[in-house]
Each structure stands twice: as structure tokens, then as C-alpha cells.
Protein backbone atom coordinates (compact mmCIF):
# COMPACT_ATOMS: atom_id res chain seq x y z
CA UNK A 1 15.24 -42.09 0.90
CA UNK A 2 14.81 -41.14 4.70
CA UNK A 3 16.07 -37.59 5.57
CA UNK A 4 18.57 -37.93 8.43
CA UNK A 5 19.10 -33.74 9.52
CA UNK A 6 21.55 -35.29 11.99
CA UNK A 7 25.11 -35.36 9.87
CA UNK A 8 23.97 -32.36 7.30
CA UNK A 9 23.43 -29.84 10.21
CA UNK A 10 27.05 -30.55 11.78
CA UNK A 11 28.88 -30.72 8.41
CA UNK A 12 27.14 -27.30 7.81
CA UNK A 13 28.17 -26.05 11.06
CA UNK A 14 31.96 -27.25 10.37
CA UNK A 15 31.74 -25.80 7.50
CA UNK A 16 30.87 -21.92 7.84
CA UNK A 17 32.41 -21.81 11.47
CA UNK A 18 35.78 -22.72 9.27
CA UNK A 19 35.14 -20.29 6.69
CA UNK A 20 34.00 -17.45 9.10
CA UNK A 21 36.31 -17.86 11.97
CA UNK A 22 34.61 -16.03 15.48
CA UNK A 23 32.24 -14.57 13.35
CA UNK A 24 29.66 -17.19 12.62
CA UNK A 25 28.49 -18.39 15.80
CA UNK A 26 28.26 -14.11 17.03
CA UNK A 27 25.35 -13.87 14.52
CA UNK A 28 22.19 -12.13 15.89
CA UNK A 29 19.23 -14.35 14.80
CA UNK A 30 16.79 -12.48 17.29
CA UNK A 31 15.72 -10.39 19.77
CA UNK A 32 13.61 -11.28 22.80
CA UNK A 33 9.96 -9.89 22.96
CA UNK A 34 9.08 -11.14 26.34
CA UNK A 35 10.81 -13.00 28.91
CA UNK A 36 9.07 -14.03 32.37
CA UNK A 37 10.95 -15.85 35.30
CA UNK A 38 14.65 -17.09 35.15
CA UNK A 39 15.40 -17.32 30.92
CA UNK A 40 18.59 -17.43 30.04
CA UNK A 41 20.77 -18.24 26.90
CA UNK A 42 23.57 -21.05 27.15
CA UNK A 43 26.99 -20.65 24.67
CA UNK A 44 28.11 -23.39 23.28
CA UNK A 45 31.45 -23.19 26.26
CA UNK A 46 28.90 -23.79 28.79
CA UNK A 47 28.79 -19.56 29.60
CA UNK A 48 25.19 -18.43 30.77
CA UNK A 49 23.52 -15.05 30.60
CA UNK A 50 19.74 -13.46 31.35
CA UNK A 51 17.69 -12.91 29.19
CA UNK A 52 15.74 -9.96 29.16
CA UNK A 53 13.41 -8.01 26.28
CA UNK A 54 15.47 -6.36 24.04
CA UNK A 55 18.43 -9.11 24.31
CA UNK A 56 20.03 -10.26 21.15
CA UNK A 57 19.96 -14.06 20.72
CA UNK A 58 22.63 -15.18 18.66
CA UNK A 59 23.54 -18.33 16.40
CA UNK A 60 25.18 -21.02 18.30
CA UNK A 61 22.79 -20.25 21.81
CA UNK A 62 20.68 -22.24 23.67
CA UNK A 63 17.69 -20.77 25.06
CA UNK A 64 16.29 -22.26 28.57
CA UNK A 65 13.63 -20.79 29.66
CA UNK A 66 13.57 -23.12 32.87
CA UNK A 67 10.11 -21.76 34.92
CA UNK A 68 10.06 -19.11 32.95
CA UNK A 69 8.46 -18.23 29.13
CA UNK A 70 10.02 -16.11 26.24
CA UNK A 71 8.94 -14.92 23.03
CA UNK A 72 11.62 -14.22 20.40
CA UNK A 73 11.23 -11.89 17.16
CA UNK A 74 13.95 -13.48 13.98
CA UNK A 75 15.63 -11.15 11.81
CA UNK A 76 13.51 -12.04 9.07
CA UNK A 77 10.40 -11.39 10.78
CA UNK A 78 9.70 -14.97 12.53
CA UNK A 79 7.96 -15.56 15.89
CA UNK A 80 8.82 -18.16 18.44
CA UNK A 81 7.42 -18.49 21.69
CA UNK A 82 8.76 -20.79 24.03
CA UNK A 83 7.32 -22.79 26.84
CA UNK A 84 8.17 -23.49 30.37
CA UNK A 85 10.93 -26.27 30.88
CA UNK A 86 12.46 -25.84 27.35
CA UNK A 87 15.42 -25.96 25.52
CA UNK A 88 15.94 -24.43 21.87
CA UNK A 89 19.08 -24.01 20.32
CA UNK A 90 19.86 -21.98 16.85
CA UNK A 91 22.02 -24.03 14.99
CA UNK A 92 22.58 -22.01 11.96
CA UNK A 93 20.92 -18.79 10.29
CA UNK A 94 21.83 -16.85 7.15
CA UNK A 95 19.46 -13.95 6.40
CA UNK A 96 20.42 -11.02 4.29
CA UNK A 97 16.82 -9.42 3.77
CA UNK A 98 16.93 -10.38 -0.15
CA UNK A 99 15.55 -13.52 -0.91
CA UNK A 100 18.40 -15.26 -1.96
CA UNK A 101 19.17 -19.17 -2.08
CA UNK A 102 21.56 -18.46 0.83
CA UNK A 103 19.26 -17.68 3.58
CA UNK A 104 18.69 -20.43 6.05
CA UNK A 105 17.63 -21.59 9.05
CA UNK A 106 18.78 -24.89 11.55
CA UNK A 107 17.35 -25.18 14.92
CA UNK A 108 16.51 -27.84 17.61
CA UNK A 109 14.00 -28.00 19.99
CA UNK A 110 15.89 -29.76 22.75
CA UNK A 111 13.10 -30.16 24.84
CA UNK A 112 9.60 -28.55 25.90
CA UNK A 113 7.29 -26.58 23.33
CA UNK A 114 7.21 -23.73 21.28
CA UNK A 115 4.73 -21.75 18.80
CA UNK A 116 6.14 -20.56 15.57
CA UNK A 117 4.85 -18.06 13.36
CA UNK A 118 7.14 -18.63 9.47
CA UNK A 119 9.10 -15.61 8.50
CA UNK A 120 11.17 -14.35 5.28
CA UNK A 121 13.15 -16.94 5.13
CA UNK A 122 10.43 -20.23 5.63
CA UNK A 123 8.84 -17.79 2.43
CA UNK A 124 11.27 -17.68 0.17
CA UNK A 125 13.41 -21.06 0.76
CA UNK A 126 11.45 -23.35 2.43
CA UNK A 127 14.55 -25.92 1.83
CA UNK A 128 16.75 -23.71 3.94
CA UNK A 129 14.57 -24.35 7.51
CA UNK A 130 14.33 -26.99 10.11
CA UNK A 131 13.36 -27.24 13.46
CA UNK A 132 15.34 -30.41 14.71
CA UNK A 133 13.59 -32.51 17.53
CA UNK A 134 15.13 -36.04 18.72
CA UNK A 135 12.58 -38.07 16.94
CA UNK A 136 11.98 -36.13 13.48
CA UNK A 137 13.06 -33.36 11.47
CA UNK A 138 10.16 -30.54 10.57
CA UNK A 139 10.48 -28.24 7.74
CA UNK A 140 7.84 -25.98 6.39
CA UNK A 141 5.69 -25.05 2.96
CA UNK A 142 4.75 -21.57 4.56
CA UNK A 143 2.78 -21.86 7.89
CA UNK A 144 2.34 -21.76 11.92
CA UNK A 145 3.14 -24.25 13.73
CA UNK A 146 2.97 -25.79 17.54
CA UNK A 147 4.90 -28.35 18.62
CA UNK A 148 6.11 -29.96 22.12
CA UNK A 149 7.60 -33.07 24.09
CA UNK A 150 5.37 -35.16 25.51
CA UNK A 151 6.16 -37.36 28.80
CA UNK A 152 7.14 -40.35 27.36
CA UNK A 153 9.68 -38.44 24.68
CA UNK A 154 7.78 -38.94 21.78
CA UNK A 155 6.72 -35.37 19.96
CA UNK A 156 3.06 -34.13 19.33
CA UNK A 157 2.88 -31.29 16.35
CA UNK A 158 0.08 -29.08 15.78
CA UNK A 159 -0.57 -27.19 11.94
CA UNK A 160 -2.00 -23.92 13.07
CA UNK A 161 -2.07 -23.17 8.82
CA UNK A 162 0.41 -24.02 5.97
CA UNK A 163 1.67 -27.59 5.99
CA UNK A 164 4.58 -29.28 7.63
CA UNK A 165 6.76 -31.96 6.49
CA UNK A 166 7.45 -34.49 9.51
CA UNK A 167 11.15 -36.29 8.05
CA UNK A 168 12.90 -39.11 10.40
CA UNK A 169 14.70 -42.50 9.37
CA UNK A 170 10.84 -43.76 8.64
CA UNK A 171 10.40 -41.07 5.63
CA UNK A 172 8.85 -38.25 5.14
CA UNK A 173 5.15 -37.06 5.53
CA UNK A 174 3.48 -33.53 4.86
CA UNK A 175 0.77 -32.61 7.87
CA UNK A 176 -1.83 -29.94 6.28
CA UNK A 177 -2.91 -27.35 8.37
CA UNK A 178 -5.48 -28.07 10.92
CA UNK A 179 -4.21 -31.36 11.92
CA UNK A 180 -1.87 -33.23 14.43
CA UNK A 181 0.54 -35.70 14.62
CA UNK A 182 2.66 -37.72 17.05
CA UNK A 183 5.78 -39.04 16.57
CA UNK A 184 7.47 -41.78 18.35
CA UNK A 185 10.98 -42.36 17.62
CA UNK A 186 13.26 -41.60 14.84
CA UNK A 187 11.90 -45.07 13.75
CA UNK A 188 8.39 -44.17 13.28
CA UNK A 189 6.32 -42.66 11.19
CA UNK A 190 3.94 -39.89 12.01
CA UNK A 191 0.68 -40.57 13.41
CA UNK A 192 -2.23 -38.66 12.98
CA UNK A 193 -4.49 -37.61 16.39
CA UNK A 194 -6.89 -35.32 17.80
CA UNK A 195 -4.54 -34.65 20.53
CA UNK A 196 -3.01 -31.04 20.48
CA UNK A 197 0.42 -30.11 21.88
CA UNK A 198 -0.76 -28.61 25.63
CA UNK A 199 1.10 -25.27 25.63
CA UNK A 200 -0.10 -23.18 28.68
CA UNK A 201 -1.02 -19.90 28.84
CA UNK A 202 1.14 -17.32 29.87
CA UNK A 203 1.37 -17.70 33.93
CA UNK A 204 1.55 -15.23 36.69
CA UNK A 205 5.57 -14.61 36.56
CA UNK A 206 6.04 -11.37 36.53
CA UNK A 207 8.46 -10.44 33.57
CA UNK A 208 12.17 -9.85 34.09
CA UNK A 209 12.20 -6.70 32.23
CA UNK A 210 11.65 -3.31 34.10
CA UNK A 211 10.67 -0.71 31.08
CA UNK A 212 8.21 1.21 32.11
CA UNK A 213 6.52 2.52 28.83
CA UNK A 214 6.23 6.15 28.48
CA UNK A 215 3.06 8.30 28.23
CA UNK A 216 1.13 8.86 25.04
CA UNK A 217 -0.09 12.83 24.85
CA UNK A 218 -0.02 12.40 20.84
CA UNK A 219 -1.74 9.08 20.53
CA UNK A 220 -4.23 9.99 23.61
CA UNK A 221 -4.75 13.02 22.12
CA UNK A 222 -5.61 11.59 18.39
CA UNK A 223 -9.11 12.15 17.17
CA UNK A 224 -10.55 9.51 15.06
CA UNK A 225 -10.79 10.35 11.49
CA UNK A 226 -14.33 8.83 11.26
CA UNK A 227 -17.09 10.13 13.69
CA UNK A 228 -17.56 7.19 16.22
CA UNK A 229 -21.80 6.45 17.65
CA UNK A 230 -22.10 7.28 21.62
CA UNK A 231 -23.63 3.61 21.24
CA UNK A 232 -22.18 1.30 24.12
CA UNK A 233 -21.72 -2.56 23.61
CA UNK A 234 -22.60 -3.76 26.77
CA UNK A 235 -22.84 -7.24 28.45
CA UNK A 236 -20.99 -10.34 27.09
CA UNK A 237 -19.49 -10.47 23.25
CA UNK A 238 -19.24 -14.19 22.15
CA UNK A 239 -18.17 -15.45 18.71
CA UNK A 240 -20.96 -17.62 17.71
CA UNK A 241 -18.81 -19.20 14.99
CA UNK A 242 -15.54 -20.72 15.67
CA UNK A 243 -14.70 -20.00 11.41
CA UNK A 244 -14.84 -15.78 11.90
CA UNK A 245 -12.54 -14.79 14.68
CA UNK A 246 -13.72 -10.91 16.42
CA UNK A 247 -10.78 -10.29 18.64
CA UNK A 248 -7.57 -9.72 18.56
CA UNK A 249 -4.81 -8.10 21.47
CA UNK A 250 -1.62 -6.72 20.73
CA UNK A 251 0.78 -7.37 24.09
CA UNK A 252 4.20 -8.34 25.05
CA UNK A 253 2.31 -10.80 26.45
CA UNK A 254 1.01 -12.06 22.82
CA UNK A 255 0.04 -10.93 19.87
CA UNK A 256 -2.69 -12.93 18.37
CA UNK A 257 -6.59 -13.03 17.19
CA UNK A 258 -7.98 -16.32 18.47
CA UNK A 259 -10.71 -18.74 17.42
CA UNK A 260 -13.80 -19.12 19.42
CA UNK A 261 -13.45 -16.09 21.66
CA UNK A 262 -15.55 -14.23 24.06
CA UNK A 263 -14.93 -10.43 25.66
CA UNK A 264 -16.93 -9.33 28.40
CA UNK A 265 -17.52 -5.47 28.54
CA UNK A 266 -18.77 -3.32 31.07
CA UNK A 267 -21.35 -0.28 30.87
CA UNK A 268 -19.29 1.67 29.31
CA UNK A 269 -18.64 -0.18 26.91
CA UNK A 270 -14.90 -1.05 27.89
CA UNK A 271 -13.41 -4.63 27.99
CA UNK A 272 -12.97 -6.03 31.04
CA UNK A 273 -12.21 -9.63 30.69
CA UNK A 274 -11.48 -11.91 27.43
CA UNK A 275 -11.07 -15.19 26.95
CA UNK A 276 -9.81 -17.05 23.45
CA UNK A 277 -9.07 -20.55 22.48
CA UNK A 278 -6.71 -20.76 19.72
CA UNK A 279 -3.56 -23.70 19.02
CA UNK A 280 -1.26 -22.71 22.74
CA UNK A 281 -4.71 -23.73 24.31
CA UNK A 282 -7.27 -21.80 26.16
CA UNK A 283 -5.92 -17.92 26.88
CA UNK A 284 -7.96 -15.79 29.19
CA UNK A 285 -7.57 -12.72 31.63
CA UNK A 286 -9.36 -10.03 33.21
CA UNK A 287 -7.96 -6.45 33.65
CA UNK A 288 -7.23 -6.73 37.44
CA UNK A 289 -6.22 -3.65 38.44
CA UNK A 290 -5.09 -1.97 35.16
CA UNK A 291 -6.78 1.10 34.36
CA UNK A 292 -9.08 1.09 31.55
CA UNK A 293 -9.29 3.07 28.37
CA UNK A 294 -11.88 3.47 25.75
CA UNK A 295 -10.49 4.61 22.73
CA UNK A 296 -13.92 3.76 20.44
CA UNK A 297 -17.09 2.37 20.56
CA UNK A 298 -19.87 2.42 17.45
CA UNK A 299 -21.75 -0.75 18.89
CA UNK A 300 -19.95 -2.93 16.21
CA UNK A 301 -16.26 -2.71 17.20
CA UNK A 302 -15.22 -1.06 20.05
CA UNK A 303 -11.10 -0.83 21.07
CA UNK A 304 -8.96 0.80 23.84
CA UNK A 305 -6.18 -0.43 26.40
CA UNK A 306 -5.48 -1.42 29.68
CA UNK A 307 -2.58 0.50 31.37
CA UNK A 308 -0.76 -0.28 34.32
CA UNK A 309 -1.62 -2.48 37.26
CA UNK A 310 -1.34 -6.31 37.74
CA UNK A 311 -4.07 -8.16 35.04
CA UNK A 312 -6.41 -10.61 36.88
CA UNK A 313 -3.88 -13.28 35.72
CA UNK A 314 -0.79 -11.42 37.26
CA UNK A 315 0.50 -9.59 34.17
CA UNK A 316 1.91 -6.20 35.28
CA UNK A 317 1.26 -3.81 32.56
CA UNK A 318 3.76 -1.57 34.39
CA UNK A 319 6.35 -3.66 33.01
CA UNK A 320 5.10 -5.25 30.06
CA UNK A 321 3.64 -2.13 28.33
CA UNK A 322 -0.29 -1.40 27.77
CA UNK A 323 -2.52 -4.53 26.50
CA UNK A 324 -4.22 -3.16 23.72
CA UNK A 325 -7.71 -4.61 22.56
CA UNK A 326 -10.23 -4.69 20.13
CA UNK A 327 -13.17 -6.85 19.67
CA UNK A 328 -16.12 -6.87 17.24
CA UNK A 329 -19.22 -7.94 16.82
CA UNK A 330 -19.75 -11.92 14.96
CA UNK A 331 -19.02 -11.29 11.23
CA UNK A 332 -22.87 -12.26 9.65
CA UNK A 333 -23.86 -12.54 6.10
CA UNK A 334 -20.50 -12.39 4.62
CA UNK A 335 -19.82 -11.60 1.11
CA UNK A 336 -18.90 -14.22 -0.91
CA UNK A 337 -17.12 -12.94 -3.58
CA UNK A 338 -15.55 -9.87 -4.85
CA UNK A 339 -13.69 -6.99 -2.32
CA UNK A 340 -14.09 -4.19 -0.25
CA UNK A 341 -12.17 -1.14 0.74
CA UNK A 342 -12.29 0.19 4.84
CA UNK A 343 -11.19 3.31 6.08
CA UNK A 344 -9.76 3.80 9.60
CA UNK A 345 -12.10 4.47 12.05
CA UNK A 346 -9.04 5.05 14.64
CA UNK A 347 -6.40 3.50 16.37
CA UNK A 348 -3.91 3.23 19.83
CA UNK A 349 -0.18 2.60 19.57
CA UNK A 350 2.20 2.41 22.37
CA UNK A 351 5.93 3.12 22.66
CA UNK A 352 7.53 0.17 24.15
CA UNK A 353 11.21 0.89 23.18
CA UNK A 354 12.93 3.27 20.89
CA UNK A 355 10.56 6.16 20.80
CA UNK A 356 8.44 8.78 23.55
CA UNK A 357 5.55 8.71 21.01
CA UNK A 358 3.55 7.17 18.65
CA UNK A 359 0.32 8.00 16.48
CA UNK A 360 -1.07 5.86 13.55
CA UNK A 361 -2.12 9.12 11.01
CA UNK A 362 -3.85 7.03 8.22
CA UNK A 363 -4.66 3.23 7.58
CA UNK A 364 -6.46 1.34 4.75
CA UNK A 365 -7.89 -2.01 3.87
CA UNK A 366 -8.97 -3.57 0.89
CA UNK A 367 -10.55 -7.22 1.84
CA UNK A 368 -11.17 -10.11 -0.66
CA UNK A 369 -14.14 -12.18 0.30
CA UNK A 370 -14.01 -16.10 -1.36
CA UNK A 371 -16.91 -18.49 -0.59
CA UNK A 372 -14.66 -19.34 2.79
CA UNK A 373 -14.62 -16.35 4.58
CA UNK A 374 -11.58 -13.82 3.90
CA UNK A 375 -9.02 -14.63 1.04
CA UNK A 376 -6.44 -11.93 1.43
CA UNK A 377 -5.94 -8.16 0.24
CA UNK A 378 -4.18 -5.41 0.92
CA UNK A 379 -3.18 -2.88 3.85
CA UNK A 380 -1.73 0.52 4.33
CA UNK A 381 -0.64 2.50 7.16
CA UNK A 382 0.84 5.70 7.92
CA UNK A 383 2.52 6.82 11.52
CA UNK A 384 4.46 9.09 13.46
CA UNK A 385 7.31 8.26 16.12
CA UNK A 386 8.07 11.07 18.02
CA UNK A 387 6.49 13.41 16.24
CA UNK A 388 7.88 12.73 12.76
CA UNK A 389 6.59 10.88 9.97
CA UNK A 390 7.80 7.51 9.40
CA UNK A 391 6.28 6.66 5.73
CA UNK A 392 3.62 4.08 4.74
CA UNK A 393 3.91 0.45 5.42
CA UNK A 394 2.10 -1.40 2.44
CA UNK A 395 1.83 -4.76 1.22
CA UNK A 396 -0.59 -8.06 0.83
CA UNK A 397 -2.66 -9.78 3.49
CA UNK A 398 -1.44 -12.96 3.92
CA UNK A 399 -4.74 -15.15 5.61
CA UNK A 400 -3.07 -17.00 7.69
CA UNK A 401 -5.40 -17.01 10.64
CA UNK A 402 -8.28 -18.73 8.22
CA UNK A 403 -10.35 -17.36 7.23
CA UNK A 404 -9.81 -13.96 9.49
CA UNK A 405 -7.67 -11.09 7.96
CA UNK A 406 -4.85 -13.24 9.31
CA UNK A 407 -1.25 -12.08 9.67
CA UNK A 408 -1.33 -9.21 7.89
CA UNK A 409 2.19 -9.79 6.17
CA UNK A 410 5.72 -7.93 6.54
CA UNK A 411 5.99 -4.65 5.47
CA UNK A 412 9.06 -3.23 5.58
CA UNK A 413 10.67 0.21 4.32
CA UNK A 414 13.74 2.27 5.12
CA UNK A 415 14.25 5.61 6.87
CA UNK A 416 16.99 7.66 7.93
CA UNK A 417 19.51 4.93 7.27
CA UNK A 418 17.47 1.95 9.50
CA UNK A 419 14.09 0.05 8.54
CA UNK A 420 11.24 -0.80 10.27
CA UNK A 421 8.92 -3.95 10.02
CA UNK A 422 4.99 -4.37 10.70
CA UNK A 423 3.51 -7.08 11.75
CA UNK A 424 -0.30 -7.87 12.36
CA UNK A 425 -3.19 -9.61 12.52
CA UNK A 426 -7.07 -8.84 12.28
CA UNK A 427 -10.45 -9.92 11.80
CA UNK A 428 -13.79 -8.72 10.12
CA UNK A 429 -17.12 -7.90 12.28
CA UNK A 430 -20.43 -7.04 12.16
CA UNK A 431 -23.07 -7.32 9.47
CA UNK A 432 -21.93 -7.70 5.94
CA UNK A 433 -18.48 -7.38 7.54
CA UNK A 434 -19.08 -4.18 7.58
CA UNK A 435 -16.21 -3.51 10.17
CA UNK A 436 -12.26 -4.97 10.53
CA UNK A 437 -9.87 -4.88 13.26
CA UNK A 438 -6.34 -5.11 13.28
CA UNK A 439 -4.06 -6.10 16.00
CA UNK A 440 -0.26 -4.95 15.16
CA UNK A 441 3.61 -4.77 16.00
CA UNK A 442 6.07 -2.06 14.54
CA UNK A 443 9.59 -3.05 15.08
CA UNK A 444 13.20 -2.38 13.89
CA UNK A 445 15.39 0.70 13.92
CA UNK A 446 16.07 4.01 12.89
CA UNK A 447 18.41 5.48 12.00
CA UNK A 448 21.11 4.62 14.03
CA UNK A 449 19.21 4.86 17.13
CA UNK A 450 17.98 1.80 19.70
CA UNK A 451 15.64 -0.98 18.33
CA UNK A 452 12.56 0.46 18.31
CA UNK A 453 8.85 -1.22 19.44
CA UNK A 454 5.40 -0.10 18.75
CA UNK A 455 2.14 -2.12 19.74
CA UNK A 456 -0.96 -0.82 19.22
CA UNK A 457 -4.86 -1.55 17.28
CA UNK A 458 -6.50 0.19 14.25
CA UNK A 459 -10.21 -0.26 14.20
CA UNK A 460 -11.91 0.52 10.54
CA UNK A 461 -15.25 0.92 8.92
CA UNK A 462 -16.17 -0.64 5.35
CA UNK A 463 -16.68 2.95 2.70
């Protein structure tokens, strides 16, 4: 029988706003990453408000981004990044942290595009989310997804990984990852293409927000705990294989290790310009007038930052927070079976909220190789904010990306009454794979202090 989201979403929405009087619709479903140009969030009496990082987004709201672009961070760990000239609403969400049948999540993507990356609850009850659009319903089997308007109205949607199901008054059809779809009307089913949804890069809008991140004496300062070669990459890195990703940044811009990409480094072995195609299209930049910083260089993978300034494509870091990079070497006779263990060869992390400093003290990987390239394992890391130690995040790798270290999973732990989250994701490099990099967000609170951001790399070495 066709699934019509239509009725089930408003009789849910009657439902809880008359069990939970003024309380439902005040939920905080998110917290903006990034905003750029005029983004602001609509209540459902018409009221309007900026957006800016940091803001709460909260069930009920609209989004509109307008010129602008925003990213958004979910409770539960999902990532949404919306387009210029769009509208997304959160209908409902229920998340308690625990897993339970409860937890759910309704929105609508009014109009424009958006990237999603699945959290918590798309993992543990993939019944309980939809993303409405006017001609089909989408829910999820664990995945990231693209999706967006096109001109005429009909909707083009894009299966980064995962699978989709694509549910309208024609029925209901599962897209696997790697492939696209249009659809119509409410009428019609899906239909395959080669067409991806055109989501542009970021632009040259400078962002809304004015934090100005603070200095790093205990991260600068950090000495890696492996000795790094004097040996400079030099000249132009390109991916010679599309399959083994060797780049990743970690931004407010984005967060994201790309198919395809090339980094161009100068004689000191410091990048200067990247450029990676992934599914939000072609993503490229140069560092402008941002100073540059080497953190470390063996002439496999090399990593550092670019602080301050305006980026070549009108990013100011002064705002935004430090772009940190890492790129390796192509990934070449890679095992085909059985793991491997990597130690941390060292690592940059910013404060962008909630902290002066930051320092990753200790990370570990253990990779497991498949006859496709990476096939998950596990990952460890130990920091300080402010000078104290936080605790170990630990958990699975979750290959996502394929077949790259992928998003590295959620891991999650409590201190001094609040809880932090880390988010990542990474790639292997170099002969053998000999090397892994690791692109990563720490987010959350503690204690009862302000949210608190972190974005920084870890570089590591196979034992």
C-alpha cells in the first residue's frame, strides 16, 4: 500500500503538542555549526530570528537560509547542511540518548537542498525518520544522503552510502548507495539517473558569526609522540584512484574527506591549495591570505592549519576558526585481508567554543582491510581542554566514506556532569597503507559550562 507521510505527521503533531502543552514545539533538535549570509529560523506564528553558530534550532522551526548556507549538528549526532534558497522545517524529534522505540525524527525539506549525514536515531529506529519533500517521502536504512529541488519541482536524490527508501502515492522503492533518482510528482515513481543533485560549494559570504578562536600555546606547543622525517612533499598530491580517498579537512566550513582529490603543497611542504570532488559537487580553495602552519611532514602524510586571513575563496578564518588539513600520499598495494594497529604520529585541535585550549595526548587505530579497501575497526583518543583531561573517546569505525576509514562513529562519554561527542572521518595513505589520517569534531558540554567545540586532525603511522 502507498505510504502517504502527509496525515501521519500532523496527527503526530496533534498529538504530542496536546499531551505536552508549550513544551513540545520548545524542543532543541540542534545547534548551528555554520551560518553564512542572512539565515534565519521561522516559528510556526510567523516570528523570525538570526541565526548564528551556536544557536539552538528547535522543533516546530523553519530554517531559511535565503542567500545564505548553514550547517546544523542534531542532538543525536546528525549533520545537515543546507543550501542557498532553502527551506527545512523540523516537524517532530524525540531523542533521549538511549536507543529506545521512542526516538524519532519528522522533517520537510520545503524547498532547496541539503546534505545529511544519519545520526543515533536513523541507527537505532530507522522507522522513526523522514525527510518530507512535496513529491515523496525518504526514510533511511543507515546512510548519507543529498537531496534538492530541481527547477521544474520535481526532486533529484543522491545515496552518498546506506540506502534510501523513496515512498509517495506510487509506492515505495529502496535507492542503494551510489545511485540517483528523480522524482516527479507524488504520482510517480522514482527514476533512476546519472544526474546528481547540484549543491554548490560553500561561496564567498562571509559568516555571520564573529568568534574569534583563541590561541593554542598547548596544542602549538605539543611534540609528536613519533619522530617525524625532515622529508618535504613537494609539488602537486593527486589521488590516482577515485576508490582510496587521501584528504580530509576539518572546518566550520565542512568537515569531510572527499573522493578524487588533489592538494597542492609548496616547498615546504605546507598545503596551499586543495581541491575535492565528493556528492555537494566539486569543493576547492586556496589559503589566500591565511597564515600557514606545518604541524608534520614524513613525505607520506603531512598535516597543519591555516589561521586567519580571507581563503582564496573568501572564507575568513578569523571568524570561522583555523581550517585544519591533512593529506596523504595514494594508498598502494593494500592489504586485503586481516588488520592493523597505527599509533599517532601527532595531531592539531582548535578551540572554537567552550574552551581556551585543546591538545589530543594519545590516539589509536586498529584498521580492517576486506578485498574492497577498508572494512571498519576501531579508534581511541585521549585529550585535554584547558588543561585537564577529558577521558578516552572509543568505539567502532563505521566505513561510511567507502572504502576510506569513513565516519569514524559517535563516541560519547560523560564528565563532570555533561558529555561530549566525537565525530570524524579519515583515510589510509601511502604504501601498504602504511599511514591514516583522521579529520575530527569534539562537541557537547561540560559540566555545566557553554557548549563546547573542538576541530582539529590526528595523523598516524601503521606499528
Amino acid at each position: 500500500m502507498p505510504i502517504d507521510s502527509r496525515f501521519p505527521t500532523t496527527l503526530m503533531a496533534a498529538a504530542l503538542a496536546a499531551a505536552f502543552p508549550g513544551a513540545v514545539f520548545a524542543q532543541v533538535a540542534a545547534r548551528v555549526d555554520f551560518a553564512a549570509g542572512n539565515v534565519v529560523a521561522l516559528a510556526r506564528d510567523g516570528r523570525s530570528r538570526p541565526l548564528a553558530r551556536g544557536a539552538e534550532v528547535q522543533v516546530g522551526e523553519t530554517v531559511s537560509t535565503q542567500q545564505g548556507r548553514a550547517q546544523m549538528r542534531f542532538t543525536d549526532g546528525a549533520y545537515v547542511s543546507l543550501q542557498p534558497q532553502t527551506d527545512f522545517r523540523v516537524d517532530t524529534y524525540v531523542f533521549d540518548g538511549r536507543g529506545s522505540a521512542n526516538e524519532s525524527a519528522v522533517m520537510s525539506l520545503l524547498k532547496g537542498g541539503l546534505r545529511t549525514i544519519t545520526g543515533l536515531i536513523g541507527r537505532t529506529n530507522r522507522d522513526g525518520y523522514r525527510l518530507q519533500t512535496s513529491t515523496a517521502t525518504v526514510g533511511i536504512r543507515g546512510t548519507s544522503y543529498a537531496v534538492t529541488y530541481d527547477a521544474g519541482g520535481s526532486v533529484t536524490v543522491f545515496v552518498a552510502d546506506g540506502a534510501i527508501s523513496i515512498s509517495n502515492d506510487a509506492g515505495t522503492t529502496v535507492l542503494p548507495g551510489g545511485n540517483s533518482a528523480v522524482v516527479g510528482n507524488r504520482n510517480a515513481p522514482p527514476a533512476t539517473s546519472t544526474e546528481r543533485p547540484f549543491l554548490p560549494p560553500a561561496g564567498s559570504t562571509a559568516p555571520t558569526t564573529t568568534v574569534t578562536p583563541p590561541q593554542n600555546p598547548t596544542q602549538d606547543a605539543q611534540t609528536p609522540l613519533l619522530p617525524v622525517s625532515p622529508t618535504l612533499l613537494t609539488g602537486t598530491l593527486v589521488n590516482t584512484d577515485p576508490d582510496f580517498p587521501n584528504f580530509a579537512l576539518s572546518s566550520g566550513i565542512e568537515m569531510f574527506s572527499g573522493h578524487a582529490p588533489s592538494a597542492t603543497l609548496n616547498a615546504q611542504g605546507i598545503l596551499t591549495a586543495y581541491q575535492v570532488s565528493g556528492f555537494e559537487g566539486i569543493s576547492s580553495d586556496s589559503s589566500g591570505s591565511a597564515q600557514l602552519s606545518l604541524a608534520g611532514n614524513d613525505g607520506i602524510i603531512a598535516w597543519g592549519r591555516w589561521i586567519g586571513g580571507i581563503t582564496g575563496n573568501g572564507v575568513d578564518l578569523n571568524t570561522n576558526g583555523p581550517l585544519h588539513w591533512i593529506v596523504g600520499l595514494p594508498a598502494t598495494n593494500m592489504p586485503t585481508t586481516g588488520s592493523a594497529s597505527y599509533s599517532m604520529l601527532g595531531a592539531t585541535a582548535s578551540c572554537v567554543a567552550g574552551c581556551s585550549t585543546a591538545a589530543v595526548t594519545s590516539s589509536n587505530l586498529t584498521v580492517n582491510f576486506g578485498p574492497s579497501g577498508v572494512t571498519g575497526g576501531n579508534l581511541t583518543t585521549s585529550m585535554n581542554i584547558t588543561g585537564t583531561p577529558i577521558g578516552t573517546f572509543s568505539g567502532s569505525i563505521v566505513n561510511e566514506v567507502y572504502p576510506s576509514l569513513g565516519k569514524s562513529g559517535f563516541y560519547t562519554f560523560t564528565c563532570c556532569g555533561g558529555s561530549l561527542t566525537m565525530s570524524g572521518e579519515g583515510f589510509v595513505a601511502g604504501p601498504g597503507a602504511s599511514r591514516a589520517g583522521l579529520a575530527y569534531q569534539v562537541y557537547g558540554t561540560l559540566g555545566e559550562g557553554p557548549a563546547t567545540e573542538i576541530r582539529g586532525v590526528v595523523a598516524y603511522k601503521k606499528n
